[in-house]
C-alpha atoms as a PDB file:
ATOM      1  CA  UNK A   1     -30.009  92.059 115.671  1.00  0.00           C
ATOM      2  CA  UNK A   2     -28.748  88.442 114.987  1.00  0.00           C
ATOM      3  CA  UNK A   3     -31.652  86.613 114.566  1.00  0.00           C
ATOM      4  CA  UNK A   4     -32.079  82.678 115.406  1.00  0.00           C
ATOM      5  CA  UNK A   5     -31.632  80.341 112.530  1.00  0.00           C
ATOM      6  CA  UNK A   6     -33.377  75.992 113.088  1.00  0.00           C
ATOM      7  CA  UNK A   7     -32.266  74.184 110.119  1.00  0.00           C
ATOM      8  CA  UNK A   8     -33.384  70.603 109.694  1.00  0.00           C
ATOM      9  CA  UNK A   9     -31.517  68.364 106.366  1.00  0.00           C
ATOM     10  CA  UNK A  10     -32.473  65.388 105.089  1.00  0.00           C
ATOM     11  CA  UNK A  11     -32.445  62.811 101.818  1.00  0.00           C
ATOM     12  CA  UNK A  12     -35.470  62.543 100.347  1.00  0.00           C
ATOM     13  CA  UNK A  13     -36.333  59.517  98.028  1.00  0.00           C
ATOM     14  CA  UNK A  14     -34.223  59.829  95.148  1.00  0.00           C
ATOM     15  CA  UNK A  15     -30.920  60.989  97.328  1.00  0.00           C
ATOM     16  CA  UNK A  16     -31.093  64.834  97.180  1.00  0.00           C
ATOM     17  CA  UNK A  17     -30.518  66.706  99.894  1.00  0.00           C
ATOM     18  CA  UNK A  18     -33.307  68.741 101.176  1.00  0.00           C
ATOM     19  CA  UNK A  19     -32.215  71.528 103.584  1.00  0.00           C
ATOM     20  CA  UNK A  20     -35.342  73.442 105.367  1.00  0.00           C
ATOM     21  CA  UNK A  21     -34.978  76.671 107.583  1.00  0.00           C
ATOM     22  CA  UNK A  22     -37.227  77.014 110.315  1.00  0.00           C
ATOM     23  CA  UNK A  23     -38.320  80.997 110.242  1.00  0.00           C
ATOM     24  CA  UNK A  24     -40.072  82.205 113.878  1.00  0.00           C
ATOM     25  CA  UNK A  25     -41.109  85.134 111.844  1.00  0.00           C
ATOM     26  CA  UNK A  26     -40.051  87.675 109.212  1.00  0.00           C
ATOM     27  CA  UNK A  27     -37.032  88.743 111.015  1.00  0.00           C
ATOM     28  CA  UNK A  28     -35.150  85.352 110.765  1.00  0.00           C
ATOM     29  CA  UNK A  29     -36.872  84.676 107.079  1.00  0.00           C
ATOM     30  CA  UNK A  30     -34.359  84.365 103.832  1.00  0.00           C
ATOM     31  CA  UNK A  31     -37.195  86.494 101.800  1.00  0.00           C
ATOM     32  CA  UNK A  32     -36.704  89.601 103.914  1.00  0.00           C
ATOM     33  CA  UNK A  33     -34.901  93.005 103.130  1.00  0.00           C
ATOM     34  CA  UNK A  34     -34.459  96.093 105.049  1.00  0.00           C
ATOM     35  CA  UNK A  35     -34.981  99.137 103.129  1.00  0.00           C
ATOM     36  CA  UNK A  36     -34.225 102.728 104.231  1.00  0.00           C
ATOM     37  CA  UNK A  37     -37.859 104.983 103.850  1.00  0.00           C
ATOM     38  CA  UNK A  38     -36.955 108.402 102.770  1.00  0.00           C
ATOM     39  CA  UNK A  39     -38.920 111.239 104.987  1.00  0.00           C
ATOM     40  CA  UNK A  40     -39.331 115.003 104.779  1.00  0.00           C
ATOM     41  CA  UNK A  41     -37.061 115.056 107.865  1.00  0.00           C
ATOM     42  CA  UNK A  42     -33.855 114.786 107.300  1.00  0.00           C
ATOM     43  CA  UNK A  43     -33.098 113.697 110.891  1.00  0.00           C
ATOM     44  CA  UNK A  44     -35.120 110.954 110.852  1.00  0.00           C
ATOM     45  CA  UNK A  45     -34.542 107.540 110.100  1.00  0.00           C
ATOM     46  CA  UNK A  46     -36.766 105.131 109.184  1.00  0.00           C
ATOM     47  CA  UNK A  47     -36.080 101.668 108.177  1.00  0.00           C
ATOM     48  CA  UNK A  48     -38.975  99.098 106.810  1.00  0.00           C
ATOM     49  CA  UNK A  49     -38.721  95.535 106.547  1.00  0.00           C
ATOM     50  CA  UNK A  50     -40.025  93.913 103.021  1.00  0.00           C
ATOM     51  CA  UNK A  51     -41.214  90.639 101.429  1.00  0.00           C
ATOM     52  CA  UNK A  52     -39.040  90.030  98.368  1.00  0.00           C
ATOM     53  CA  UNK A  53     -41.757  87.637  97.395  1.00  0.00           C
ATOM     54  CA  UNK A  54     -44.806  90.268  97.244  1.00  0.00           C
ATOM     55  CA  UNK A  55     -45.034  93.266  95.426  1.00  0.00           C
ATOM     56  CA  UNK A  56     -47.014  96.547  96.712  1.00  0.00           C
ATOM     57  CA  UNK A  57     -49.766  97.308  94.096  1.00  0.00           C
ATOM     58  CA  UNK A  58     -50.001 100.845  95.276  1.00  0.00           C
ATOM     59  CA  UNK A  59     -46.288 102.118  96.468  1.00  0.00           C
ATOM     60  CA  UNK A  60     -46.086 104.419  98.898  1.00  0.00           C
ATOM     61  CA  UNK A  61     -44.461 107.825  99.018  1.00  0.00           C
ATOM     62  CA  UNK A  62     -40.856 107.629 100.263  1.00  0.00           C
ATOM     63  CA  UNK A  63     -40.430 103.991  99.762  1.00  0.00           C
ATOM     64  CA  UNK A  64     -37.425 102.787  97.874  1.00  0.00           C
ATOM     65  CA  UNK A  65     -38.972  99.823  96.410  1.00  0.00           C
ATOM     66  CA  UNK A  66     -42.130  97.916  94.878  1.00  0.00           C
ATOM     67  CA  UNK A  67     -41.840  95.073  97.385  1.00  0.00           C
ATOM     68  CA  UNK A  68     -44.582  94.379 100.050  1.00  0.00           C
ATOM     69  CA  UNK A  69     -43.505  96.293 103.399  1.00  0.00           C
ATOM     70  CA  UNK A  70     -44.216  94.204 106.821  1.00  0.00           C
ATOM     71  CA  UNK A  71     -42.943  96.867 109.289  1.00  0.00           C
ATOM     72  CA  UNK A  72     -41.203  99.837 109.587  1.00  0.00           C
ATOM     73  CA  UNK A  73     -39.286 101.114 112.781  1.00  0.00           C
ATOM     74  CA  UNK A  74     -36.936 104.073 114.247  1.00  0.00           C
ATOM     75  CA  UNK A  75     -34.782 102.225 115.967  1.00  0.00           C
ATOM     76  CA  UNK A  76     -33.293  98.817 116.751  1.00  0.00           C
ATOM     77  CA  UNK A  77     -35.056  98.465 119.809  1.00  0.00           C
ATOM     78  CA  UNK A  78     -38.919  99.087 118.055  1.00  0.00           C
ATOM     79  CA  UNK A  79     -37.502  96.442 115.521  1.00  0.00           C
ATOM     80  CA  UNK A  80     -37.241  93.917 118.593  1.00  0.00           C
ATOM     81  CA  UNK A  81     -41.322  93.963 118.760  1.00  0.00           C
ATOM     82  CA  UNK A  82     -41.408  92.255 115.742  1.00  0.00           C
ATOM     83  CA  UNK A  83     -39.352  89.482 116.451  1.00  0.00           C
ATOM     84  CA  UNK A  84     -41.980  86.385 116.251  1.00  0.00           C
ATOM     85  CA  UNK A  85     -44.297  88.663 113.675  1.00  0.00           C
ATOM     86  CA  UNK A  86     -45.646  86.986 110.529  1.00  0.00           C
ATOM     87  CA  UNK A  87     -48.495  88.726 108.841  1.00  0.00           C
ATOM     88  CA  UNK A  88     -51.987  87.222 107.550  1.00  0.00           C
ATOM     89  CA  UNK A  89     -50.544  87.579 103.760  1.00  0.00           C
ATOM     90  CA  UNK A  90     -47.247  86.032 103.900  1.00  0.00           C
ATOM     91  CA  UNK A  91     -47.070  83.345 100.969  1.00  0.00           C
ATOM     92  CA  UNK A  92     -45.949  80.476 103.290  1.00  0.00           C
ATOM     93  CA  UNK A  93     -48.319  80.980 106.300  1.00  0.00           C
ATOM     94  CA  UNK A  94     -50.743  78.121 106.178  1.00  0.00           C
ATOM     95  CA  UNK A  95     -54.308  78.477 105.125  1.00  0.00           C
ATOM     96  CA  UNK A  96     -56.948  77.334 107.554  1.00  0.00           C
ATOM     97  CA  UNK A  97     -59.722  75.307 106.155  1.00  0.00           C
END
Protein backbone atom coordinates (compact mmCIF):
# COMPACT_ATOMS: atom_id res chain seq x y z
CA UNK A 1 0.00 0.00 0.00
CA UNK A 2 1.48 3.35 -1.31
CA UNK A 3 1.18 5.51 1.37
CA UNK A 4 0.73 9.52 1.11
CA UNK A 5 3.86 11.53 1.41
CA UNK A 6 3.30 16.10 2.44
CA UNK A 7 6.67 17.50 2.19
CA UNK A 8 7.14 21.15 3.03
CA UNK A 9 11.13 22.84 2.15
CA UNK A 10 12.39 25.80 3.18
CA UNK A 11 15.79 28.07 3.97
CA UNK A 12 16.25 28.62 7.27
CA UNK A 13 18.53 31.53 8.55
CA UNK A 14 21.86 30.71 7.54
CA UNK A 15 20.72 29.30 3.83
CA UNK A 16 20.34 25.52 4.42
CA UNK A 17 17.74 23.82 3.17
CA UNK A 18 15.41 22.28 5.57
CA UNK A 19 13.15 19.58 4.03
CA UNK A 20 10.25 18.25 6.57
CA UNK A 21 7.89 15.19 5.82
CA UNK A 22 4.57 15.37 7.07
CA UNK A 23 3.81 11.57 8.51
CA UNK A 24 -0.31 10.91 9.08
CA UNK A 25 0.93 7.99 11.01
CA UNK A 26 3.43 5.12 11.13
CA UNK A 27 2.56 3.82 7.80
CA UNK A 28 3.80 6.90 5.78
CA UNK A 29 6.81 7.49 8.54
CA UNK A 30 10.69 7.20 7.22
CA UNK A 31 11.45 5.30 10.76
CA UNK A 32 9.24 2.34 9.91
CA UNK A 33 10.14 -1.32 8.80
CA UNK A 34 8.10 -4.27 8.06
CA UNK A 35 9.38 -7.37 9.48
CA UNK A 36 8.15 -10.93 8.76
CA UNK A 37 7.09 -12.71 12.52
CA UNK A 38 7.98 -16.29 12.36
CA UNK A 39 4.93 -18.65 13.76
CA UNK A 40 4.54 -22.34 14.58
CA UNK A 41 2.35 -22.43 11.44
CA UNK A 42 3.92 -22.63 8.58
CA UNK A 43 0.92 -21.36 6.59
CA UNK A 44 0.64 -18.39 8.23
CA UNK A 45 1.94 -15.16 7.60
CA UNK A 46 2.39 -12.56 9.76
CA UNK A 47 3.98 -9.31 9.10
CA UNK A 48 4.66 -6.50 12.02
CA UNK A 49 5.41 -3.04 11.52
CA UNK A 50 8.52 -1.55 13.74
CA UNK A 51 10.03 1.71 15.06
CA UNK A 52 13.67 1.77 13.96
CA UNK A 53 14.02 4.41 16.60
CA UNK A 54 12.88 2.20 19.77
CA UNK A 55 14.16 -0.88 20.88
CA UNK A 56 11.93 -3.75 22.64
CA UNK A 57 13.43 -4.36 26.16
CA UNK A 58 11.82 -7.73 26.34
CA UNK A 59 11.71 -9.37 22.58
CA UNK A 60 9.21 -11.47 21.82
CA UNK A 61 9.20 -15.04 20.59
CA UNK A 62 9.20 -15.22 16.77
CA UNK A 63 10.24 -11.72 16.18
CA UNK A 64 13.11 -11.09 13.86
CA UNK A 65 14.36 -8.07 15.50
CA UNK A 66 15.03 -5.90 18.78
CA UNK A 67 13.11 -2.92 17.41
CA UNK A 68 9.82 -1.66 19.05
CA UNK A 69 6.77 -3.42 17.12
CA UNK A 70 3.58 -0.98 16.46
CA UNK A 71 1.34 -3.57 14.72
CA UNK A 72 1.25 -6.71 13.28
CA UNK A 73 -1.30 -7.96 10.55
CA UNK A 74 -2.30 -11.07 8.15
CA UNK A 75 -3.01 -9.39 5.38
CA UNK A 76 -2.87 -6.15 3.39
CA UNK A 77 -6.26 -5.32 4.01
CA UNK A 78 -5.91 -5.57 8.28
CA UNK A 79 -2.75 -3.36 7.52
CA UNK A 80 -5.26 -0.64 6.02
CA UNK A 81 -6.71 -0.14 9.80
CA UNK A 82 -3.69 1.31 10.71
CA UNK A 83 -3.38 3.84 8.27
CA UNK A 84 -3.65 7.23 10.50
CA UNK A 85 -2.23 5.07 13.75
CA UNK A 86 0.51 6.65 15.88
CA UNK A 87 0.99 5.16 19.28
CA UNK A 88 1.28 7.00 22.84
CA UNK A 89 5.26 6.15 22.76
CA UNK A 90 6.36 7.25 19.47
CA UNK A 91 9.49 9.64 20.00
CA UNK A 92 8.01 12.52 17.91
CA UNK A 93 4.37 12.58 19.19
CA UNK A 94 4.06 15.72 21.23
CA UNK A 95 3.88 15.75 24.96
CA UNK A 96 0.90 17.42 26.53
CA UNK A 97 1.58 19.68 29.40
Amino acid sequence: MAAKKKTRAYFDEDGRLIVIQMVDGCLSCPFKEEHAICTPDPFEHTEGLYCSLKKEEHPYPGAETDKKKIFEYDSPSEEKKFENYIPDWCPFRKQKE
